[in-house]
Protein backbone atom coordinates (compact mmCIF):
# COMPACT_ATOMS: atom_id res chain seq x y z
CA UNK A 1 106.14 138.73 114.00
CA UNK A 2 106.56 140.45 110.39
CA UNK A 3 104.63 138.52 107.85
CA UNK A 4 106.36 140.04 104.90
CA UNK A 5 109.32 140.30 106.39
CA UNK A 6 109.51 136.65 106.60
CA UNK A 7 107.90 135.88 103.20
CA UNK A 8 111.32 137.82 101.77
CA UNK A 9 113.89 135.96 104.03
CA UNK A 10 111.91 132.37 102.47
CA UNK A 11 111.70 133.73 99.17
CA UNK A 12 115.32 134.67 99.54
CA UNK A 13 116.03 131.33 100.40
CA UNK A 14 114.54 129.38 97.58
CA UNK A 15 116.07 131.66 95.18
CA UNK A 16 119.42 130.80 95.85
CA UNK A 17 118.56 126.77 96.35
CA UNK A 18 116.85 127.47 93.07
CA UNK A 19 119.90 128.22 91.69
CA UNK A 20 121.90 125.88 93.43
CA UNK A 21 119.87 122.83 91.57
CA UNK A 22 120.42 124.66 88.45
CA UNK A 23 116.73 126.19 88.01
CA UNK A 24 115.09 129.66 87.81
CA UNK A 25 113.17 130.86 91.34
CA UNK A 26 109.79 130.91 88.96
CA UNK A 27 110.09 127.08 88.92
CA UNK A 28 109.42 126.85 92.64
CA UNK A 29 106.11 126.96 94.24
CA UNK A 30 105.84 127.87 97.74
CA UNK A 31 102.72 126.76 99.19
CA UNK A 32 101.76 128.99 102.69
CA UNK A 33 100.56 126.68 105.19
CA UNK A 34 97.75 128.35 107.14
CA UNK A 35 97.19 126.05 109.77
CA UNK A 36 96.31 127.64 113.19
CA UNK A 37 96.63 130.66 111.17
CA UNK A 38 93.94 133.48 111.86
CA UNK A 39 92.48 134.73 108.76
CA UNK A 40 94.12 138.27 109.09
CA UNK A 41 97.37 137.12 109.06
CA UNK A 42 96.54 135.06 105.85
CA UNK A 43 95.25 137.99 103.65
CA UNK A 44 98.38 139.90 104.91
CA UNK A 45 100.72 136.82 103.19
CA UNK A 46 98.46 136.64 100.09
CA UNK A 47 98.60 140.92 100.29
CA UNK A 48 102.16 139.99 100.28
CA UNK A 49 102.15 138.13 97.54
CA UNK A 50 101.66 134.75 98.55
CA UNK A 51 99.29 132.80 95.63
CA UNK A 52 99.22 129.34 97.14
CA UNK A 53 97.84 128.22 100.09
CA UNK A 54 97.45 124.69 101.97
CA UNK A 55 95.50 123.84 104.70
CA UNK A 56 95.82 120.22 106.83
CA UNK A 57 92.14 120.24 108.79
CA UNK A 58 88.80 120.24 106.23
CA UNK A 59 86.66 122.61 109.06
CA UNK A 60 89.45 125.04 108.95
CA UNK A 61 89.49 125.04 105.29
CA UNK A 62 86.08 125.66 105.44
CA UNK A 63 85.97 128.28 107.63
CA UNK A 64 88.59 130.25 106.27
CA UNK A 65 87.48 129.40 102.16
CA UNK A 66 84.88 132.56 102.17
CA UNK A 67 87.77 135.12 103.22
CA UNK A 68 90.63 133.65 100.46
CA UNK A 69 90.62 136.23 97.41
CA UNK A 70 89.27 134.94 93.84
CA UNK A 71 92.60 133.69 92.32
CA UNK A 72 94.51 132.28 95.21
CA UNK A 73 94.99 128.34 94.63
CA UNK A 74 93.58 126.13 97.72
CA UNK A 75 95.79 122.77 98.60
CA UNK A 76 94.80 120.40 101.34
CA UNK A 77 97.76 118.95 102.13
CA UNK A 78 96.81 117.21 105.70
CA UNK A 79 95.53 113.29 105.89
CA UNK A 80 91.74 113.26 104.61
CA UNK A 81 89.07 111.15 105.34
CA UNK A 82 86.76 109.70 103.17
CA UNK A 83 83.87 111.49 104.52
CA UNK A 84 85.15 114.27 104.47
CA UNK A 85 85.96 114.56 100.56
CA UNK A 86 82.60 116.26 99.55
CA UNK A 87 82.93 119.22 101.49
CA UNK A 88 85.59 120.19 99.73
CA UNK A 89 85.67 118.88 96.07
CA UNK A 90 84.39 121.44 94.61
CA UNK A 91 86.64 124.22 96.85
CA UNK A 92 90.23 122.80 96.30
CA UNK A 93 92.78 123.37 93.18
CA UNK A 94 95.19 120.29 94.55
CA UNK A 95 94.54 117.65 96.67
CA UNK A 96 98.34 116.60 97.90
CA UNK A 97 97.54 113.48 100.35
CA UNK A 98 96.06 110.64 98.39
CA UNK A 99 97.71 107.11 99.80
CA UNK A 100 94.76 104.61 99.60
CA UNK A 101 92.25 103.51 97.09
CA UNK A 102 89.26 103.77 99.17
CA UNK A 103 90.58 107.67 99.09
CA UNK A 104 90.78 107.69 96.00
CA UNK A 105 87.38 105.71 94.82
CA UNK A 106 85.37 108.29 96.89
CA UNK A 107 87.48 111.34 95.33
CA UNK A 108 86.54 110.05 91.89
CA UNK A 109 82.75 109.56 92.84
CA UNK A 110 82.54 113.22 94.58
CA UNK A 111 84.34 114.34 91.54
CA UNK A 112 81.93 113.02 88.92
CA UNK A 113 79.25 114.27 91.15
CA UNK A 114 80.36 117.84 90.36
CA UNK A 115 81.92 117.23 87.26
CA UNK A 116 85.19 117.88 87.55
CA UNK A 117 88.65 115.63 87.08
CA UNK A 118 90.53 116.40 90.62
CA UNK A 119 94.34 117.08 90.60
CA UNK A 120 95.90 114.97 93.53
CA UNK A 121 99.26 114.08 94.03
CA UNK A 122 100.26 110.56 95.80
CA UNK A 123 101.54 110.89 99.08
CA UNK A 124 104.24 108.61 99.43
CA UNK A 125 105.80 107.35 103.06
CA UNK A 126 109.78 107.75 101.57
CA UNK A 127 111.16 106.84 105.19
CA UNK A 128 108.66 103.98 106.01
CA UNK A 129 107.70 106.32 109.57
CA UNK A 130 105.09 104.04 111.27
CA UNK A 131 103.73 107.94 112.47
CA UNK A 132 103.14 109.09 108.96
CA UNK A 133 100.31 108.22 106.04
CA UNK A 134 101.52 107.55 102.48
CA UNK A 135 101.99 104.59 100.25
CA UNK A 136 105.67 102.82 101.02
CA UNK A 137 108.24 103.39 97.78
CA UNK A 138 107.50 99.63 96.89
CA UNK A 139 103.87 99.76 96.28
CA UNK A 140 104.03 102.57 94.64
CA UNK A 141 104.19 101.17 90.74
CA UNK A 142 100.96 99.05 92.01
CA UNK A 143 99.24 101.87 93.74
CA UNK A 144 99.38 104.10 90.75
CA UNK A 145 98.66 101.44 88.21
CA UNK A 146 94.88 100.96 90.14
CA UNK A 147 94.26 104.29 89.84
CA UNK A 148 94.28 104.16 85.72
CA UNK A 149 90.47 103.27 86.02
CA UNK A 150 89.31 106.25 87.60
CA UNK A 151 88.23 108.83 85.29
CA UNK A 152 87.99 111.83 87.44
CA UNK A 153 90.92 111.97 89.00
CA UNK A 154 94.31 113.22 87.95
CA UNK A 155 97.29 112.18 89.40
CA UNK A 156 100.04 115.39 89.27
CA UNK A 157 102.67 114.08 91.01
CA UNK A 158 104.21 112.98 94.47
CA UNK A 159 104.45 113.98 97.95
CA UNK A 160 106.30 113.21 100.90
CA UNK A 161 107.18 114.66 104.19
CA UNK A 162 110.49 113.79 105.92
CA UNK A 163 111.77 112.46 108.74
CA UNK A 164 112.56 115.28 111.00
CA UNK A 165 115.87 116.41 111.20
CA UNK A 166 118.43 119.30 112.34
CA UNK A 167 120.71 118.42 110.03
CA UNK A 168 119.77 118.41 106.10
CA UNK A 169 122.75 115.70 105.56
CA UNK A 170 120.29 113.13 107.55
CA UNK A 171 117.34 113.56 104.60
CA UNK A 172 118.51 114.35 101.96
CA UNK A 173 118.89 110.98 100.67
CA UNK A 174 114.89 110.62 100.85
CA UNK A 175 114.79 113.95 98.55
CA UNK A 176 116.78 112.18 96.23
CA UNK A 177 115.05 108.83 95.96
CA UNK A 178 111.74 110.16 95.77
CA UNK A 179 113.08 112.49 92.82
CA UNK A 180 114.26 109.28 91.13
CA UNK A 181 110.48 107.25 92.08
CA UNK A 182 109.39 110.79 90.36
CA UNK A 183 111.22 110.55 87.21
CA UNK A 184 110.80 106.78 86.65
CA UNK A 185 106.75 107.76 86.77
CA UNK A 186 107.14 110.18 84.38
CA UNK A 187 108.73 107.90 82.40
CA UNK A 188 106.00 105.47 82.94
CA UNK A 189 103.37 107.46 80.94
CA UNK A 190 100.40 106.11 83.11
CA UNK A 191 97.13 107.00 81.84
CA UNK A 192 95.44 110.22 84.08
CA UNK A 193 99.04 110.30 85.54
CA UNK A 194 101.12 113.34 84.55
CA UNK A 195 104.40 114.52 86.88
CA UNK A 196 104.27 117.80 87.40
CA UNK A 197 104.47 118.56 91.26
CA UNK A 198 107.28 116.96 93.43
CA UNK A 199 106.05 118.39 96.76
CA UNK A 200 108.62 118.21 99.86
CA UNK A 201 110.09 119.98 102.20
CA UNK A 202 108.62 122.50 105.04
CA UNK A 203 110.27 124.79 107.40
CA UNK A 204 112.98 122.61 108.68
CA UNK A 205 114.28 121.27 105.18
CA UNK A 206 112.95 122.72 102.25
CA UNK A 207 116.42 124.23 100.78
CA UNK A 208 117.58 120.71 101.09
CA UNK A 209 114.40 119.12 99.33
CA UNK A 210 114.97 122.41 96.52
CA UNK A 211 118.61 120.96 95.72
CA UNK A 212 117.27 117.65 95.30
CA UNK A 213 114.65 118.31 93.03
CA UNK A 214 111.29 119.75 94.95
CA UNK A 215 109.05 122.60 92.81
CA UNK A 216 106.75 122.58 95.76
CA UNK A 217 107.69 122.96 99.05
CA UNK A 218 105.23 123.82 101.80
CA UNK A 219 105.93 126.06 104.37
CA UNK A 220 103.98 127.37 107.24
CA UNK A 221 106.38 128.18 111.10
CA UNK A 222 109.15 130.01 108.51
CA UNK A 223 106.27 132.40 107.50
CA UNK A 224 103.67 132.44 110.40
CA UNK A 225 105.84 131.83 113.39
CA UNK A 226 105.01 129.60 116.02
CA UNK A 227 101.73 128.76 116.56
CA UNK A 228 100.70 125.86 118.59
């Protein structure tokens, strides 16, 4: 496995998507997931000059927060539990999972606690997968209207994962409606809510999620290989 070898090929790749949608490269965020990823192999992406970095399990995150370099922005970008929000509220630059309001409520209470607003983005279930968290595309007006009294939290923008799929034809068309749910929010002008992330795609589809509108894609096997 070549680390920076890989970290080109991607980088490569959402260049020319970039361009494809009609946008610069700069206006793409690529996220490094490090999950299952020893902490070697991370400081050789970030060496490489990977500056973002999500992680899906809380103890991993924590194990692995004291070897990240000053600078580096932390996402947690897997399901989190309620109990599990103050061990990292004061650690993480983007929370990208929120889809409930007990979720939220706690981040907001954790968040006062240290006195901070927290930048989330809603997680929202575009394909209705019984397998996957996030608030279905018509409760989404309603979920992000009863966030408007929380005072610590600020909402960023949207996130989705997608159906898997080998061919980008089957998914794109959940790219494209969460660009639209997107757009209408931003439209919206919700108080605390400002759209500035659209997070989707991964490995398998993130050229696809590029053309359709993604500045955030998160990407882990493409750059780490294999690793369950």
């Amino acid at each position: 496995m070549n680390i920076q070898r890989n970290i080109k090929k991607v980088m490569e790749r959402i260049s020319e998507a970039a361009y494809r949608s009609g946008r610069q490269p700069d206006d793409i965020i690529l996220v490094a997931v490090t999950k299952s990823v020893n902490p070697n192999n991370v400081i050789s992406a970030i060496n490489t000059g990977i500056e973002h970095i999500g992680e899906n399990r809380v103890q991993e995150f924590l194990k692995k927060e004291g070897v990240i370099p000053e600078g580096v922005k932390r996402h947690f970008i897997g399901r989190l539990q309620t109990n599990k929000v103050k061990y990292i509220i004061d650690k993480v630059d983007l929370i990208h999972s929120l889809d409930r309001l007990d979720l939220a409520r706690e981040i907001d209470k954790r968040a006062a606690n240290v006195d901070r607003i927290m930048p989330v983005l809603v997680q929202v279930n575009i394909a209705r997968e019984a397998t996957k968290a996030g608030v279905m595309k018509e409760k989404l007006y309603e979920f992000i209207e009863s966030l408007t009294p929380f005072t610590h939290i600020k909402v960023k923008g949207l996130m989705t994962i997608a159906p898997f799929s080998e061919n980008g034809k089957d998914i794109r068309r959940y790219f494209a409606e969460m660009k639209e749910l997107y757009q209408k929010l931003a439209n919206k002008k919700y108080p605390n809510v400002e759209m500035e992330y659209l997070s989707m795609g991964m490995t398998n589809d993130y050229e696809v999620a590029i053309e359709e509108g993604a500045n955030m894609v998160r990407i882990g096997r493409a750059i780490f290989g294999e690793r369950y």
